[in-house]
Structure formats: C-alpha cells, structure tokens
C-alpha atoms as a PDB file:
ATOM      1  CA  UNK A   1      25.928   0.028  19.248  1.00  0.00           C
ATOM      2  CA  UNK A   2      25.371   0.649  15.788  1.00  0.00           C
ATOM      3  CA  UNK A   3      22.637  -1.525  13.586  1.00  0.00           C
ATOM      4  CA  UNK A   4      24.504  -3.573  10.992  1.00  0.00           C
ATOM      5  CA  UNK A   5      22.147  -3.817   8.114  1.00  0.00           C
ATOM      6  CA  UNK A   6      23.021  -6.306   5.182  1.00  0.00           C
ATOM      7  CA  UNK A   7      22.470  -4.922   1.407  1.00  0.00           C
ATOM      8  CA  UNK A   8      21.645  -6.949  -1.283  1.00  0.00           C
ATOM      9  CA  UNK A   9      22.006  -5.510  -4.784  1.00  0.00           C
ATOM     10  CA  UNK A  10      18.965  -7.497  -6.395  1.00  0.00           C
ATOM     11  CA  UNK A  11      16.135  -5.103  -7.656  1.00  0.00           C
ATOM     12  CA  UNK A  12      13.527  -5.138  -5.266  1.00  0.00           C
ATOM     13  CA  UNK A  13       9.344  -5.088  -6.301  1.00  0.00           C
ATOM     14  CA  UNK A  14       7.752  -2.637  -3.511  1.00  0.00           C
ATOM     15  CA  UNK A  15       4.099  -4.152  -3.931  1.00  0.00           C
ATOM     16  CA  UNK A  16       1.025  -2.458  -2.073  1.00  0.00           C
ATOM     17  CA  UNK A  17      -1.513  -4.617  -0.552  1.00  0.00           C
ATOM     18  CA  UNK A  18      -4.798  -3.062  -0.112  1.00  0.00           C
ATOM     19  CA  UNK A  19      -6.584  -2.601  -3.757  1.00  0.00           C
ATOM     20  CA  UNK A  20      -3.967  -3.921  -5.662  1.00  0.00           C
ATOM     21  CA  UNK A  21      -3.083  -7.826  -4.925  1.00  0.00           C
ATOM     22  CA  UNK A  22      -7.174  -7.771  -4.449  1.00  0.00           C
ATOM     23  CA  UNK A  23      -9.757  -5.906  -6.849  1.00  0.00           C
ATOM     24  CA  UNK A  24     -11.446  -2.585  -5.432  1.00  0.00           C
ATOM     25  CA  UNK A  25     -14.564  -4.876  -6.093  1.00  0.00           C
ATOM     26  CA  UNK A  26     -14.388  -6.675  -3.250  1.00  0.00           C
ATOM     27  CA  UNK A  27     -14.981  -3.398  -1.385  1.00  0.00           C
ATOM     28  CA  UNK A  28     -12.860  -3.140   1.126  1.00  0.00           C
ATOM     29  CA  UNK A  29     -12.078  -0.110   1.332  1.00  0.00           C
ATOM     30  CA  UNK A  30     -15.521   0.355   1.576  1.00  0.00           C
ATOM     31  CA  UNK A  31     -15.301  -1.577   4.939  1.00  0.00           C
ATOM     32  CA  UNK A  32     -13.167   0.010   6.264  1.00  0.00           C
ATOM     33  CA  UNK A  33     -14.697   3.282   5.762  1.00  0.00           C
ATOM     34  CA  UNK A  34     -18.019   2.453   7.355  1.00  0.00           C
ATOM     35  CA  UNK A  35     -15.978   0.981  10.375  1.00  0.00           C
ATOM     36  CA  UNK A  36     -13.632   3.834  10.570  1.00  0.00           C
ATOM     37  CA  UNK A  37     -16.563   5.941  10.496  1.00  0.00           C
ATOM     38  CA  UNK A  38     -18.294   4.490  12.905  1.00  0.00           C
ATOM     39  CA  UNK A  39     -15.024   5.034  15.369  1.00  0.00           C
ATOM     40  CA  UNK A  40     -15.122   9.041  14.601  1.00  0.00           C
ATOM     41  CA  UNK A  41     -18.841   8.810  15.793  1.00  0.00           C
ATOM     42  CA  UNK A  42     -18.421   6.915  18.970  1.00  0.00           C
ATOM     43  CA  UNK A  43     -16.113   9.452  20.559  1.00  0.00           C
ATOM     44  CA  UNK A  44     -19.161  11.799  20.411  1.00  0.00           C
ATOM     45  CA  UNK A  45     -19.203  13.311  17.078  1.00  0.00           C
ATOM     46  CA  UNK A  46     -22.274  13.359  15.161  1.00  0.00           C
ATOM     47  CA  UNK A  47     -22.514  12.040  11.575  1.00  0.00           C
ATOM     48  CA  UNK A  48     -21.606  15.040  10.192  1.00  0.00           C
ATOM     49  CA  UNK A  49     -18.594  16.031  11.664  1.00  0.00           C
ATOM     50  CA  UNK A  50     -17.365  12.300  11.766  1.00  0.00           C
ATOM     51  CA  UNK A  51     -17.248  12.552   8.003  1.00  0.00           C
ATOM     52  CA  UNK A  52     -15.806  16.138   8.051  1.00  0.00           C
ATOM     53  CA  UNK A  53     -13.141  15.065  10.331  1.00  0.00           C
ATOM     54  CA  UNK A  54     -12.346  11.848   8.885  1.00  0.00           C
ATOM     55  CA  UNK A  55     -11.768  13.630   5.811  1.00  0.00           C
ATOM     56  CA  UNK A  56      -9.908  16.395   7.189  1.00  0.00           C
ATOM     57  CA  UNK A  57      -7.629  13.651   9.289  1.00  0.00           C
ATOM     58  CA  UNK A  58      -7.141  11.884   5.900  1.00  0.00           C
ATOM     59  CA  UNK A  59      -6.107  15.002   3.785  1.00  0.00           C
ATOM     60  CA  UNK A  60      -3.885  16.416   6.452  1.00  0.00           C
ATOM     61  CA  UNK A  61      -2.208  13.313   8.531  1.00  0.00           C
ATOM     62  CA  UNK A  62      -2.489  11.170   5.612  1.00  0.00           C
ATOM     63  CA  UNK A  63      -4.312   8.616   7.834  1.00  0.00           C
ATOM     64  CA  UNK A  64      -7.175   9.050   9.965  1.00  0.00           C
ATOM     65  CA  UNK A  65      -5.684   7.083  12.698  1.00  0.00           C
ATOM     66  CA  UNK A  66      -2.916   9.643  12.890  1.00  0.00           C
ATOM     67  CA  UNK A  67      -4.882  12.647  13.551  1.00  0.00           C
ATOM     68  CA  UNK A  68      -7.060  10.741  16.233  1.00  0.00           C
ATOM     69  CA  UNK A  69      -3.739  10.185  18.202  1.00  0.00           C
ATOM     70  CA  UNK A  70      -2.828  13.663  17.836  1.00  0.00           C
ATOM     71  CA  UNK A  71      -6.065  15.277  18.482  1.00  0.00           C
ATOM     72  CA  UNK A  72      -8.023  12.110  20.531  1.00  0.00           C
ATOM     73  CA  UNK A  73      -5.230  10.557  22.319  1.00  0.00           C
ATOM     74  CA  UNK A  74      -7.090   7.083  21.014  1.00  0.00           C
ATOM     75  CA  UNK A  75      -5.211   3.501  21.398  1.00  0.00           C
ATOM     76  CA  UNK A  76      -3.925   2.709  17.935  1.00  0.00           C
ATOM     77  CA  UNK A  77      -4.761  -1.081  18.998  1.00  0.00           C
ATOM     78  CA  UNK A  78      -8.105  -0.287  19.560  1.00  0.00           C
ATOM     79  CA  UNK A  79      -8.495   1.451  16.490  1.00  0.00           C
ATOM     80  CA  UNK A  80      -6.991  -1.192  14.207  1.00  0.00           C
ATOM     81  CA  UNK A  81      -9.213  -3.807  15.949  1.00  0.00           C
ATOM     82  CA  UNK A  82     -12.348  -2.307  15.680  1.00  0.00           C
ATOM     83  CA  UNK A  83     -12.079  -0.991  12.059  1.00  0.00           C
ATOM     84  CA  UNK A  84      -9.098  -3.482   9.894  1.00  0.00           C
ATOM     85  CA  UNK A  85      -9.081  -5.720  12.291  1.00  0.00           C
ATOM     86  CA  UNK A  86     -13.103  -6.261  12.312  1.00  0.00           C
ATOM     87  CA  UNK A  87     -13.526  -6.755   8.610  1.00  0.00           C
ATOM     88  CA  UNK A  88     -14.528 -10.260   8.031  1.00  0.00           C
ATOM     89  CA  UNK A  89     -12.299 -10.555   5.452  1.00  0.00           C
ATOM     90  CA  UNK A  90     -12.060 -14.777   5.286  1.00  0.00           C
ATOM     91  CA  UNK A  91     -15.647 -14.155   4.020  1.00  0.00           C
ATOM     92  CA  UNK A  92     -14.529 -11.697   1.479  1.00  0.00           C
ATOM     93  CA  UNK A  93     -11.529 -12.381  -0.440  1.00  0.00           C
ATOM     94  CA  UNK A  94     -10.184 -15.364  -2.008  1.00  0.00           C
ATOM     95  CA  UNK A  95      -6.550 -16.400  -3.754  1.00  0.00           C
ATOM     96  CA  UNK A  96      -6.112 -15.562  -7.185  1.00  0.00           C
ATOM     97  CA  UNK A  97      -4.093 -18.257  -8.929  1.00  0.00           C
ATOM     98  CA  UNK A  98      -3.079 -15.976 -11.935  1.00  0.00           C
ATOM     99  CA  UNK A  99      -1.628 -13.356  -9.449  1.00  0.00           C
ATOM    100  CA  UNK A 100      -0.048 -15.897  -7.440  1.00  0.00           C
ATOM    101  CA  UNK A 101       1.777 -17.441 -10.555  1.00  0.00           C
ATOM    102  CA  UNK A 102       2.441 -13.791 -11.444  1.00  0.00           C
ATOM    103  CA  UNK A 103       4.892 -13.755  -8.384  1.00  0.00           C
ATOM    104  CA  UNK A 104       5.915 -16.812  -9.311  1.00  0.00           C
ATOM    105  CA  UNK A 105       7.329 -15.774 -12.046  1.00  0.00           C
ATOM    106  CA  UNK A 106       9.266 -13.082 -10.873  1.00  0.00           C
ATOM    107  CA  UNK A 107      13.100 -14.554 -10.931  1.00  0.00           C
ATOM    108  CA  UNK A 108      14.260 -14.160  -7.685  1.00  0.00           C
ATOM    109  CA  UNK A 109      18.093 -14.289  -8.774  1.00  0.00           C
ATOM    110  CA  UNK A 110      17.068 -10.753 -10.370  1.00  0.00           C
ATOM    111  CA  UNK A 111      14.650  -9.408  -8.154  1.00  0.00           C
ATOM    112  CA  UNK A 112      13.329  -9.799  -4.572  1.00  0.00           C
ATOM    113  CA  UNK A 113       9.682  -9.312  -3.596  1.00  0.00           C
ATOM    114  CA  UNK A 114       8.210  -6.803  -0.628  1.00  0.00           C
ATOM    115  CA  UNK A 115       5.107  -5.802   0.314  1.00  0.00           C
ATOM    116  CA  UNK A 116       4.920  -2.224   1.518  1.00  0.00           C
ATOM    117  CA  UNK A 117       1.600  -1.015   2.895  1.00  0.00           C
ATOM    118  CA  UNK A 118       0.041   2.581   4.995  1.00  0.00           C
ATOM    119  CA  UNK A 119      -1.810  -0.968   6.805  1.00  0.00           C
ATOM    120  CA  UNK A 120      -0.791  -1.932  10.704  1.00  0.00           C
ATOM    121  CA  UNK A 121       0.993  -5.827   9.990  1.00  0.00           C
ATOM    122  CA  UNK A 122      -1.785  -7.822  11.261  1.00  0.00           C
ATOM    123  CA  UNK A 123      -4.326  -6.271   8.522  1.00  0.00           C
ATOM    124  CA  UNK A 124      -0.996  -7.017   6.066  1.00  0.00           C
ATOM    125  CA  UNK A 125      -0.435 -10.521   7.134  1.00  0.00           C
ATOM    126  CA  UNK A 126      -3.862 -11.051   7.291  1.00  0.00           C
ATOM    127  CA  UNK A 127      -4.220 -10.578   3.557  1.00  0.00           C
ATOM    128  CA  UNK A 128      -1.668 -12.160   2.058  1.00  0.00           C
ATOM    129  CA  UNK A 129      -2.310 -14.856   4.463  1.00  0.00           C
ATOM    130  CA  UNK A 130      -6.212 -15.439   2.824  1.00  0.00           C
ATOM    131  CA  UNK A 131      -4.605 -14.607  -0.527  1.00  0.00           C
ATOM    132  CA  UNK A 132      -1.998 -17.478  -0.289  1.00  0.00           C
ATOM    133  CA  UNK A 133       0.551 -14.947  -1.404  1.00  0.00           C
ATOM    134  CA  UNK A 134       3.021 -14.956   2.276  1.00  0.00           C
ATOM    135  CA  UNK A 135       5.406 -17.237   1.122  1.00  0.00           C
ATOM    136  CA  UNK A 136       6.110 -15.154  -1.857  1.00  0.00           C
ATOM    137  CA  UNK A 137       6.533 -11.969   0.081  1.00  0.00           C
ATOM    138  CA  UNK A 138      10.066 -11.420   1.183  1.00  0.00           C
ATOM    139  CA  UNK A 139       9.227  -8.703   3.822  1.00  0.00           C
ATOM    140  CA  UNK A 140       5.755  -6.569   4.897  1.00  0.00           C
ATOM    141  CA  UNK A 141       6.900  -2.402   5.546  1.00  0.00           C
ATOM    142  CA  UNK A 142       4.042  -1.291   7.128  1.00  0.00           C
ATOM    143  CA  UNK A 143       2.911   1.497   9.409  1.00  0.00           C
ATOM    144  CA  UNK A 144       3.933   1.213  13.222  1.00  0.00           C
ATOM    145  CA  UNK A 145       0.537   1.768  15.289  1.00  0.00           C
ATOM    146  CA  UNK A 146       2.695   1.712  18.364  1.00  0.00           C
ATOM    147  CA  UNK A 147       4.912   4.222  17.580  1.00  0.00           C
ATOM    148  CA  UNK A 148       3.777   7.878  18.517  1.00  0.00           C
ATOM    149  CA  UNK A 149       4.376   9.753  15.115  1.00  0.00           C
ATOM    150  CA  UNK A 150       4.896   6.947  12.437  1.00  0.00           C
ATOM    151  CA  UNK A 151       5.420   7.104   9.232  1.00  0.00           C
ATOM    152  CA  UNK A 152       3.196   7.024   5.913  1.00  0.00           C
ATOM    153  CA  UNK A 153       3.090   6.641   2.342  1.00  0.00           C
ATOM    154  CA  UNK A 154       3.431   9.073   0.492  1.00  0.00           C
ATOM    155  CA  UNK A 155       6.006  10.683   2.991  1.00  0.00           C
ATOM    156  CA  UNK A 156       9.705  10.196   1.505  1.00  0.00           C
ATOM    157  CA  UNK A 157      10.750   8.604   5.261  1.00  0.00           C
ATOM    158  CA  UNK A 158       8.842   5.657   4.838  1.00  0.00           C
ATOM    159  CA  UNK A 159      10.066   4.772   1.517  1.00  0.00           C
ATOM    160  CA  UNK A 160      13.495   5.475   2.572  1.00  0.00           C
ATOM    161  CA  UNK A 161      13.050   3.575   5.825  1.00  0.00           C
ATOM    162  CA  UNK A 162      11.390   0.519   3.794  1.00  0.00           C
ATOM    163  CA  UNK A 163      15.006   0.615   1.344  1.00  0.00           C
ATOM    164  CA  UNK A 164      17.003   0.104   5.004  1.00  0.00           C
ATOM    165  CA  UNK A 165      14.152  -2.549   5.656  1.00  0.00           C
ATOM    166  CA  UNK A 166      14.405  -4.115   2.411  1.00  0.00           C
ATOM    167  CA  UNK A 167      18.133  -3.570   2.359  1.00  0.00           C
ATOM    168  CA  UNK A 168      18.540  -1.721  -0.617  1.00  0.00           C
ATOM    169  CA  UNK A 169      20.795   0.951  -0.970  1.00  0.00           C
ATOM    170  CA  UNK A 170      20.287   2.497  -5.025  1.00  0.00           C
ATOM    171  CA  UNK A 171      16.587   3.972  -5.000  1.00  0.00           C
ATOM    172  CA  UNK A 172      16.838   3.527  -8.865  1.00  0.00           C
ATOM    173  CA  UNK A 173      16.506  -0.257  -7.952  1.00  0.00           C
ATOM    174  CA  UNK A 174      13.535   0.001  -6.372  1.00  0.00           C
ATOM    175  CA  UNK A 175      10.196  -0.899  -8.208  1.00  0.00           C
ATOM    176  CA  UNK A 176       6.960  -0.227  -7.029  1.00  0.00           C
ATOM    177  CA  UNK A 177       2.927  -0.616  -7.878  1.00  0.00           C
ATOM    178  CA  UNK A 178       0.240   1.180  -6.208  1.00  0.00           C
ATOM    179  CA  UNK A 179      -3.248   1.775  -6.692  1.00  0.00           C
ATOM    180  CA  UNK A 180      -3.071   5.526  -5.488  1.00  0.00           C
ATOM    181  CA  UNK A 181      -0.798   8.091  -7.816  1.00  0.00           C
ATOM    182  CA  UNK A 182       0.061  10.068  -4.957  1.00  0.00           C
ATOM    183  CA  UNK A 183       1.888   7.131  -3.451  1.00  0.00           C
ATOM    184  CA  UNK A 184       3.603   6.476  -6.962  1.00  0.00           C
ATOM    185  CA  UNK A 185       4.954  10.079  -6.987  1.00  0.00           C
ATOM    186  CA  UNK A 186       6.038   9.989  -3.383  1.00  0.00           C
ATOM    187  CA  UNK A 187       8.222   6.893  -4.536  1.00  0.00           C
ATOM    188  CA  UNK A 188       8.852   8.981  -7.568  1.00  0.00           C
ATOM    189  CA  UNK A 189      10.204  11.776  -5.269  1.00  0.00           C
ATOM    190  CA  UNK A 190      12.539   9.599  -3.324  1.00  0.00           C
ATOM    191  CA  UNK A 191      14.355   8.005  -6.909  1.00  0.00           C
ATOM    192  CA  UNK A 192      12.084   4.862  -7.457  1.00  0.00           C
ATOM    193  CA  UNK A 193      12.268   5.154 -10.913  1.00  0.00           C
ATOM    194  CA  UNK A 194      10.530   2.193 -11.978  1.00  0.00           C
ATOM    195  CA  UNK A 195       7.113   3.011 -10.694  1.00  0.00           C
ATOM    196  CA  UNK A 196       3.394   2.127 -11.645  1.00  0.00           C
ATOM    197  CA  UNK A 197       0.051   3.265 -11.006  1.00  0.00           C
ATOM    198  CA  UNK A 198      -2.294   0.675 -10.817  1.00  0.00           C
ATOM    199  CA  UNK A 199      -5.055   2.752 -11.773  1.00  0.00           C
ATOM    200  CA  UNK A 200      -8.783   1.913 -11.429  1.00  0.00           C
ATOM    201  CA  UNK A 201     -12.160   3.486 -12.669  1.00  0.00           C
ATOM    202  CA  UNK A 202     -12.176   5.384  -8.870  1.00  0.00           C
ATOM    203  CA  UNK A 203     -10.418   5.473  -5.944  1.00  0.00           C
ATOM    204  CA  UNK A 204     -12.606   4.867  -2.692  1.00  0.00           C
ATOM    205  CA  UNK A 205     -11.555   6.332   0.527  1.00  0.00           C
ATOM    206  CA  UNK A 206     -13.823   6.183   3.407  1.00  0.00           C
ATOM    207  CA  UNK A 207     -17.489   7.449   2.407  1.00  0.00           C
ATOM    208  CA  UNK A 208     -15.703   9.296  -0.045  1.00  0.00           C
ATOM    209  CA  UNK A 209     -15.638   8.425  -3.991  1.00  0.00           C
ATOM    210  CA  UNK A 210     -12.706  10.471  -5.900  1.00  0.00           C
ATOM    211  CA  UNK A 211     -13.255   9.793  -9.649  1.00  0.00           C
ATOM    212  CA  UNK A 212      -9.562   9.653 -11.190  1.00  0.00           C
ATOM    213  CA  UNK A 213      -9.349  12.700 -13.583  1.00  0.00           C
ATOM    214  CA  UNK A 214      -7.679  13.059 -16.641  1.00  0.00           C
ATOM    215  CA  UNK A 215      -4.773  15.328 -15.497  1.00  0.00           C
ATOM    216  CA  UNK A 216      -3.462  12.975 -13.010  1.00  0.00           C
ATOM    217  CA  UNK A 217      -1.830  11.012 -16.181  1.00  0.00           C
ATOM    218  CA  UNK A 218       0.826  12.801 -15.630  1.00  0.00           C
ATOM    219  CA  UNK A 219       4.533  13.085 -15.968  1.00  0.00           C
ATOM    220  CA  UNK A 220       7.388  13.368 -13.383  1.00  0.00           C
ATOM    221  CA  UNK A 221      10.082  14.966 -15.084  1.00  0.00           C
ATOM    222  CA  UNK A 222      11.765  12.619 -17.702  1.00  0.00           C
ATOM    223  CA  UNK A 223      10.018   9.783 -15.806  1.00  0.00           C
ATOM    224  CA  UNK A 224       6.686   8.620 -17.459  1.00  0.00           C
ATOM    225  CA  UNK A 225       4.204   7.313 -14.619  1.00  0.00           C
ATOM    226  CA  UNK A 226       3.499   3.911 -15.979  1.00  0.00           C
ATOM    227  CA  UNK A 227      -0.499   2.861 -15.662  1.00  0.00           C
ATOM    228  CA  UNK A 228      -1.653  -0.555 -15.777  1.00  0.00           C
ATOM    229  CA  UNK A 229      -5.545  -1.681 -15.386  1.00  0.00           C
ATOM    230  CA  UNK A 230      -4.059  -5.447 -14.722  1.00  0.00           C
ATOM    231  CA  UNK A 231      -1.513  -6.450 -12.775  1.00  0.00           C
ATOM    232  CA  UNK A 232      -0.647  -8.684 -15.201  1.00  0.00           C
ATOM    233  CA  UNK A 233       0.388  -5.990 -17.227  1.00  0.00           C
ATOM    234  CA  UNK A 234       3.769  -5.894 -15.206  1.00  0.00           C
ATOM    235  CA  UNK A 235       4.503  -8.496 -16.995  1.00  0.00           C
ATOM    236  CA  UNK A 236       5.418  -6.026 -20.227  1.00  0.00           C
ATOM    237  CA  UNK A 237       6.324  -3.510 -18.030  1.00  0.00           C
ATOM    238  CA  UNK A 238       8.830  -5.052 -15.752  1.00  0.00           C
ATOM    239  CA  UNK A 239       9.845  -7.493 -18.122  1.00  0.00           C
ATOM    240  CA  UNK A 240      13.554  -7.785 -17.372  1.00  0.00           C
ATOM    241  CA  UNK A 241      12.400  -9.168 -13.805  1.00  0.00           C
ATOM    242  CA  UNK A 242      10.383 -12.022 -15.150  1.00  0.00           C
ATOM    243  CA  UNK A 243      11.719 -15.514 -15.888  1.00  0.00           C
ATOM    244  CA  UNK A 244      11.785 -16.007 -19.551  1.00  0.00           C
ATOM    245  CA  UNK A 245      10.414 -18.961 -21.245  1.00  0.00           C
ATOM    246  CA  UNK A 246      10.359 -20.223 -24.614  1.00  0.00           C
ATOM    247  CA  UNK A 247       7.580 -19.709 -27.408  1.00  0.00           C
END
C-alpha cells in the first residue's frame, strides 16, 4: 500500500546543524575529527594511513562512515557512539538567545522550519536539544546509520527525499543555509533557489584545514550564491519570511 504523504505549500527553511546554529569556535568539528580518527586507527591502521583514508573516505563517500561500511563492514552504531556520540558536548556548547529569537521570528503562517543534517539523529537532537532550539524545529532529515547505502548531502536524493520528508512539493520553495558551498550547490542543483552559504574564515574537516578560496564565490547560473558571516544576516536576506514589526 502506497505512502500517503501530506503537502503543505508554506516555504520551508532547510537549516544545517553542525557549524551553523553553533560557531566553528566551539570546535567541534575538531572533535569529531580526533575521535573519528582515532576509529580509522583502532582497526589497525597506523597514523598515517588513518589520515590518508579518512580523507580519501571523505572525498569519495562523502562521509567517512560510509566508506568504513563499504570497505570495513563496521557497525554504524558503534561508530556514531564512539566518535558524535562521545563528544561531551553539554560541556561545550550553550543556547544562543539571539539565534533562538532569530527562529522566533520566522512567521510560521509563511514559512515552516527544518533542520537537515549529513549527522545520525541522536548527534541532531542532541544539539538542538543543548541549544534550546527543538521546539522550533519542525522536523530533523538526517542520515540513516542503519540503512546499508544512505544518503548524503550534497547528493540530489537526500534533498529530494528531505522535500517528501518535509512535504514540499516546489523545490523553488525550499530555502536553505549551510556552512559548506558544496552542500549549497547540491541544493542549488536540485531547484532550491533560495540558498546561502554561511561562510566562515575555514572550513575544518577532520585533521584537515581547507582555507575557503576566492573562486568558490561563485555563481550558479542566474542564481547568485548568497554568503552571510552571521546568521543574522538572513534576516535581510530572507526577509519576506520574517514577521514584520514596526519602526
């Protein structure tokens, strides 16, 4: 029997989680390198190749944890518990009243809110649980550890799986910010017109530091790639989505 899915024909804010509702300051991502790093090395590999094949996994799978399933047969659980899942993040980050009034503001009669993350949902929960941001999040897309080959940012199925999700239909009403460009054009790709690049000084993944270079300001056809340095900035940018008050 068929899945009945219900549409709504709000706009709908895609948000990512991990260095964009929190600051790359907090290092994080930094965290979850060392941990993830640490994994590579305990199924036998020596420093060097863990960091060889972590970035190899990452460039080609998208995700480490996708090429150690393919290659390692390892147990996604396992993974996620002993890299995300070990970060002490209560320790680490803390809510952000000026974000959280940011969502606020969005008027819901216009446009719903979704978080849509390459994280497994207990990492996503987990953060915008300590962020006191859940109860502004409509719905989490995340990747599905458990299934065998799941899906990724910035493949087009799992932005056209998170519109079914999300129940959205027109891609052009889909909006989206993300701290990584090639996740921006991969919405881009799939008719998200209304995207942004939260863009920061440099992107961290794993022991690896990628300086952001000039000639990623790019364009996408008639589309202009909107960068922000604040979120707040969304503000200007997605203005028609905000609730207007009064000077």
């Amino acid at each position: 029997m068929a899945i009945e899915h219900t549409y709504d024909d709000r706009l709908v804010a895609f948000l990512d989680i991990d260095n964009t509702l929190y600051s790359k300051s907090f290092k994080i991502a930094q965290e979850m390198g060392v941990r993830i790093h640490a994994y590579f090395v305990s199924l036998g590999l020596s420093d060097e190749e863990a960091s060889k094949l972590h970035l190899q996994y990452y460039t080609q799978y998208g995700l480490a944890l996708r090429g150690l399933r393919r290659h390692y047969g390892v147990d996604p659980i396992d993974f996620n518990d002993k890299c995300d899942g070990s970060i002490p993040l209560e320790d680490i980050l803390k809510p952000d009243p000026r974000l959280r009034q940011l969502l606020q503001d969005i008027d819901r009669s216009k446009c719903r809110v979704w978080a849509l993350t390459n994280a497994y949902d207990t990492h996503a929960e987990r953060v915008l649980k300590i962020l006191n941001l859940r109860d502004q999040i409509e719905g989490v897309v995340f990747c599905d550890y458990l299934e065998e080959d799941f899906d990724c940012k910035p493949e087009p199925t799992f932005y056209l799986q998170a519109m079914q999700k999300a129940g959205v239909r027109d891609p052009t009403k889909c909006l989206f910010v993300d701290d990584s460009l090639g996740n921006v054009e991969g919405a881009k790709n799939v008719g998200w017109l209304r995207c942004v690049h939260f863009r920061e000084t440099e992107a961290v993944e794993a022991l690896c530091i990628k300086h952001t270079s000039e000639d990623q300001e790019k364009l996408l056809g008639e589309n202009e790639i909107i960068v922000i340095e604040d979120l707040q900035q969304l503000r200007d940018v997605w203005s028609d989505v905000f609730v207007q008050t009064e000077n």
